[in-house]
Protein backbone atom coordinates (compact mmCIF):
# COMPACT_ATOMS: atom_id res chain seq x y z
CA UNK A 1 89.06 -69.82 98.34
CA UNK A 2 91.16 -68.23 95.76
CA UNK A 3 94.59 -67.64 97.20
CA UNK A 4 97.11 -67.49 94.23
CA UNK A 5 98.65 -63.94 93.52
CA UNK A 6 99.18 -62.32 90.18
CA UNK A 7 102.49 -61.09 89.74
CA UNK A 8 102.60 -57.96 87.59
CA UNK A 9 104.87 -57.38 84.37
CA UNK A 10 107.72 -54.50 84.71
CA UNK A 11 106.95 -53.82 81.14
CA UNK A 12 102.95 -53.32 81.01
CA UNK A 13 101.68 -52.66 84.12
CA UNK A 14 102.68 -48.96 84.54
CA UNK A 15 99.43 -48.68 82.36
CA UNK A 16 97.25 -49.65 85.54
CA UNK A 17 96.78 -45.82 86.39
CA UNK A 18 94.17 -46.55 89.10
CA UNK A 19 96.47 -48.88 90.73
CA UNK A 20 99.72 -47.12 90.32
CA UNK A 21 98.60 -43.43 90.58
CA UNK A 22 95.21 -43.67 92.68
CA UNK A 23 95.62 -39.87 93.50
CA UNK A 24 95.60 -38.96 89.38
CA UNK A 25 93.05 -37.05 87.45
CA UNK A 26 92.90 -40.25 85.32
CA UNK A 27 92.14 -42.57 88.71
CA UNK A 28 89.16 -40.44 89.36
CA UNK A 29 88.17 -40.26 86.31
CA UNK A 30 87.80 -44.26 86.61
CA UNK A 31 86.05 -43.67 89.93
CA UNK A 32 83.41 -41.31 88.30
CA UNK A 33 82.24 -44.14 86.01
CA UNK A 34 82.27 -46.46 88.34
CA UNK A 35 79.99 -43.96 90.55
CA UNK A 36 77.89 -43.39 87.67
CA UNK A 37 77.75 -47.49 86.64
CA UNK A 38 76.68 -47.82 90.65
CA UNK A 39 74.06 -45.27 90.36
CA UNK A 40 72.51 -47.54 87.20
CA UNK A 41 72.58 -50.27 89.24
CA UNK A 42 70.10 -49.05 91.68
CA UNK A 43 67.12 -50.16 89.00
CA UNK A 44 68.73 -52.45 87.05
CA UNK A 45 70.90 -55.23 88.27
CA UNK A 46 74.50 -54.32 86.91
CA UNK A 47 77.01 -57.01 87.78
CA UNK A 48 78.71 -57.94 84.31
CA UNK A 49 79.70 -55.05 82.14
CA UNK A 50 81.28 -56.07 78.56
CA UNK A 51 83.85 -53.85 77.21
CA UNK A 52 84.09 -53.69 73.50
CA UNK A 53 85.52 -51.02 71.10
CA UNK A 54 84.91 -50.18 67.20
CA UNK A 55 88.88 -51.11 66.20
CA UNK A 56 91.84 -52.69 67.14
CA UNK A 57 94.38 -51.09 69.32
CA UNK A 58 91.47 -48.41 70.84
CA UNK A 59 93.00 -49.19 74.49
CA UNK A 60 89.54 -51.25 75.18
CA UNK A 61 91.89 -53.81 77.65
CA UNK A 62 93.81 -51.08 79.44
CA UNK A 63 89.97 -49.16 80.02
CA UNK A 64 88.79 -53.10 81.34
CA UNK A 65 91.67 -53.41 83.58
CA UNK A 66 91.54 -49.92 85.36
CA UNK A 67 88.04 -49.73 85.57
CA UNK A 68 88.08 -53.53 87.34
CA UNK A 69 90.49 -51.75 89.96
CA UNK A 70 88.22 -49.01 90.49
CA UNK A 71 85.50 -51.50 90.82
CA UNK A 72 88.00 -53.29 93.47
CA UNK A 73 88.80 -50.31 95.46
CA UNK A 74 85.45 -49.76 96.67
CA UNK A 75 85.23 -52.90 97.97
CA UNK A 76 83.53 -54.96 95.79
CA UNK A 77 84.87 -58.24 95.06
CA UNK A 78 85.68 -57.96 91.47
CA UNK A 79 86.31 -60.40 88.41
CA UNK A 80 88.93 -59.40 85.30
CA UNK A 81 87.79 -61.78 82.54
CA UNK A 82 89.48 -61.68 79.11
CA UNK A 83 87.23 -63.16 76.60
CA UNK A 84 89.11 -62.19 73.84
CA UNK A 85 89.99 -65.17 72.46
CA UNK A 86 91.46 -63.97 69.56
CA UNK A 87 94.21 -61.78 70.84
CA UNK A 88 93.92 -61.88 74.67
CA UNK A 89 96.10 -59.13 76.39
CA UNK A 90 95.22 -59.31 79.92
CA UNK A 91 97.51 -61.09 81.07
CA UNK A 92 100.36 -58.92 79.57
CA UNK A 93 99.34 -56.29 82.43
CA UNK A 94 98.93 -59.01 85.24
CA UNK A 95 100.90 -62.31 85.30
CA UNK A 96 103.56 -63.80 82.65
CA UNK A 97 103.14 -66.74 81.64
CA UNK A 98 99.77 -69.16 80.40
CA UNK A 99 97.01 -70.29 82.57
CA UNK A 100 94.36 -72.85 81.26
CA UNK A 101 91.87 -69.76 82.18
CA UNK A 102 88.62 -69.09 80.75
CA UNK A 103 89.10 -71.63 78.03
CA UNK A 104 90.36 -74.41 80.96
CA UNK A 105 86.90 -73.22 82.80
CA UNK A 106 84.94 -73.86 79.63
CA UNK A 107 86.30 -77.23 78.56
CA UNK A 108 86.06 -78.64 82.28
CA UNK A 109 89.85 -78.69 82.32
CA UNK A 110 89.87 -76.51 85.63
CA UNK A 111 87.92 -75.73 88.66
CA UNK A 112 87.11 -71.98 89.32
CA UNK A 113 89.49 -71.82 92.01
CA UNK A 114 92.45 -73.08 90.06
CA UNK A 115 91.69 -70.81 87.19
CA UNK A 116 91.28 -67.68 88.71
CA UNK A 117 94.50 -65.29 90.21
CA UNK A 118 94.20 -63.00 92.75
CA UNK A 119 95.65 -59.97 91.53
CA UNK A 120 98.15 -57.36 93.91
CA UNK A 121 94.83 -55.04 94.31
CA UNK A 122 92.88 -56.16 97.08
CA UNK A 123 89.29 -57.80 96.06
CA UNK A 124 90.62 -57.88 92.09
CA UNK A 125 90.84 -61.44 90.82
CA UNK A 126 91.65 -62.05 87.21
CA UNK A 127 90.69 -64.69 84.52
CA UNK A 128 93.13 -65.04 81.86
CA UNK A 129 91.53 -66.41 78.27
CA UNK A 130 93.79 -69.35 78.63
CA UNK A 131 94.66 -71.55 75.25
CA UNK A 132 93.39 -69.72 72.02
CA UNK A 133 90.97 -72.15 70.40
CA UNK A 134 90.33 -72.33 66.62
CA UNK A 135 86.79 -71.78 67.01
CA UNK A 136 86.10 -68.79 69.48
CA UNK A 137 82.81 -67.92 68.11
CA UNK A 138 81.64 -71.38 68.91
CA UNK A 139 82.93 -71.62 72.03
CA UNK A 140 81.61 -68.16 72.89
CA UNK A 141 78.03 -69.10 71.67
CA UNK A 142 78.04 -72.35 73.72
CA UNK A 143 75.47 -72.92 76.50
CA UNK A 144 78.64 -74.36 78.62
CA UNK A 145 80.28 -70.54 78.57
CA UNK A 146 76.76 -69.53 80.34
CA UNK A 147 77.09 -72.13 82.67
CA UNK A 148 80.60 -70.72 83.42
CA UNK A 149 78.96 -67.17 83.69
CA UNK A 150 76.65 -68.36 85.91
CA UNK A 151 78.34 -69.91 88.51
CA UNK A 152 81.05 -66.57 88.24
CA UNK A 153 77.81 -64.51 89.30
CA UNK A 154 77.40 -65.70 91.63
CA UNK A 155 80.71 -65.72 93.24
CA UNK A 156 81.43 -61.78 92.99
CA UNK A 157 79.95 -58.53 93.09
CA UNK A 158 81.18 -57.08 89.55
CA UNK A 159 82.70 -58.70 86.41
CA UNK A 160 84.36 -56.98 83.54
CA UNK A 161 84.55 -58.96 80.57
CA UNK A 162 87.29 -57.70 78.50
CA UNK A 163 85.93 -58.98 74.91
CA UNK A 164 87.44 -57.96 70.77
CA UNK A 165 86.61 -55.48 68.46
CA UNK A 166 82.66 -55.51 67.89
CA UNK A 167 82.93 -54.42 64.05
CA UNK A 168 86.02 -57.30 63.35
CA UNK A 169 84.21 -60.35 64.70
CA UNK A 170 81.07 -61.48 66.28
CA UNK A 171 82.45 -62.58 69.78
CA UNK A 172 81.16 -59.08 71.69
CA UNK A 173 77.65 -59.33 70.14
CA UNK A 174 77.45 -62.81 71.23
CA UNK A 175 78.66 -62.11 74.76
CA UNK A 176 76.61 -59.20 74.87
CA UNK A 177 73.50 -60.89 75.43
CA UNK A 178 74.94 -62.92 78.64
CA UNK A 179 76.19 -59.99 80.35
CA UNK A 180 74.13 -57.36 82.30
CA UNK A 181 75.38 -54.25 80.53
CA UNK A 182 78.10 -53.12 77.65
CA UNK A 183 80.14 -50.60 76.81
CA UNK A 184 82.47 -49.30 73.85
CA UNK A 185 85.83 -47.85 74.18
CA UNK A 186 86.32 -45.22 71.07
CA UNK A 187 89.92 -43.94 70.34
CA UNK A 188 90.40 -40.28 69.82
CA UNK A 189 91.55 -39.33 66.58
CA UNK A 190 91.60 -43.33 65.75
CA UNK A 191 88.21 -43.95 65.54
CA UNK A 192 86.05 -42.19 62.84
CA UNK A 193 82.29 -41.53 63.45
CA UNK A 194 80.84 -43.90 61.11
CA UNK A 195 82.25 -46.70 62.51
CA UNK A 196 81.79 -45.95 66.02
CA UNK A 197 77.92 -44.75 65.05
CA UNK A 198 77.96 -48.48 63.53
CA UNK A 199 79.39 -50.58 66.47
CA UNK A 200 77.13 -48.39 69.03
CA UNK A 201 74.13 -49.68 66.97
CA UNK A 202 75.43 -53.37 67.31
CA UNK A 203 75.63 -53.05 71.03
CA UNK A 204 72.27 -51.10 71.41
CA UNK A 205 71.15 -54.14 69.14
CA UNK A 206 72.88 -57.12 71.00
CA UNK A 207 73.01 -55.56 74.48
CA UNK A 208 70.87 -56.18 77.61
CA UNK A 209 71.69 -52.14 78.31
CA UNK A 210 74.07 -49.93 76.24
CA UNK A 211 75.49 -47.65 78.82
CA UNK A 212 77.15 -45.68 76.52
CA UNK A 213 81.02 -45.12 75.29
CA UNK A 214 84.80 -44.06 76.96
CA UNK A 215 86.62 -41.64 74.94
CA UNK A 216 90.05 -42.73 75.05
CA UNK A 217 93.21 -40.61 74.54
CA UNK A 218 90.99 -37.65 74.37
CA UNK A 219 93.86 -34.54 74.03
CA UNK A 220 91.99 -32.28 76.88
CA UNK A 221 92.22 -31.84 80.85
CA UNK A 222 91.79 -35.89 81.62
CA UNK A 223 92.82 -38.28 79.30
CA UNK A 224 89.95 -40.31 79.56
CA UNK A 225 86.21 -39.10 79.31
CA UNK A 226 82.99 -41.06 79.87
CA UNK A 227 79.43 -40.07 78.37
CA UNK A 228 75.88 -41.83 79.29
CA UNK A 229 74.11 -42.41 76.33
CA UNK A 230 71.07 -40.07 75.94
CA UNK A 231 67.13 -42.11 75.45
């Protein structure tokens, strides 16, 4: 039983909207693609979702860490996990400090229960990336990382795998295949339309099921807009 609690930054965690402001236009926003993820999952088995984006700084880890509330406000016991192992960020919005994480899970340095956090949102747990290794790629391609998958399946309803830039490295498209489902974050005004035509093509490519993209920072009513992608 996990019991530890995640204590939140001052500095980062106004960005949880869902958690902070669950009344917002942004909150149900969230809630909307969670509804419409839930209504996927009817026919197809949608537990992990990857989150990805074209570039750097597109907000991909803020998207990942409200949508896990949403997840967590319905109910469902859900599972943060930053597999960015490159520039993790996660746990700037959820604890200070260094767990042996993901990383700790994948080198048999930790057990499940003293890796994971319970965050300050009911049924939200969190998995930090833990020690940056010089070989992420590697470690991401190993078959030890699906053991770890597997045995996180079956602990909780949803997991949200917070994972880099698709286009900078190949981490997402090798994660891609072990998850249930992906989808890209694109930037507004950030993120021009070859490149997010390109890293939708990688994940349509390397996906089990491409559910489509977030428009982030979109300058209209919400600030956040989700689209299913059209067969």
């Amino acid at each position: 039983m996990i019991r530890r609690k995640v204590r939140e930054t001052q500095r980062d965690d106004h960005k949880l909207i869902v958690q902070n402001k669950p009344l917002s236009p942004l909150s149900e926003q969230f809630r909307m693609i969670v509804e419409n993820i839930e209504l996927m999952s009817i026919d197809d088995k949608l537990k992990s979702i990857l989150i990805t984006s074209a570039d750097p700084s597109s907000g991909k880890s803020i998207i990942s860490s409200n949508l896990a509330i949403a997840f967590a406000q319905k109910g469902k016991k859900t599972l943060l996990i930053d597999a960015d192992l490159r520039k993790p960020t996660i746990h700037k919005y959820f604890r200070n400090g260094v767990s042996l994480g993901l990383m700790g899970l994948v080198k048999k340095e930790s057990t499940i229960e003293g890796a994971i956090f319970e965050s300050a949102t009911p049924n939200l747990f969190i998995l930090q990336a833990g020690i940056i290794p010089v070989n992420p790629a590697t470690i991401l391609a190993s078959d030890r990382l699906k053991e770890v998958l597997a045995e996180l399946d079956a602990e909780f309803d949803h997991i949200i795998v917070d994972t880099p830039p698709i286009l900078a490295v190949a981490d997402a498209q090798i994660l891609a295949g072990m998850t249930d489902a992906s989808v890209l974050v694109i930037r507004n005004d950030y993120t021009v339309t070859d490149r997010a035509r390109k890293a939708s093509e990688r994940l349509e490519q390397s996906s089990k099921l491409f559910l489509g993209a977030i428009f982030n920072n979109q300058k209209q009513k919400q600030d956040y807009y989700y689209y299913q992608e059209s067969e």
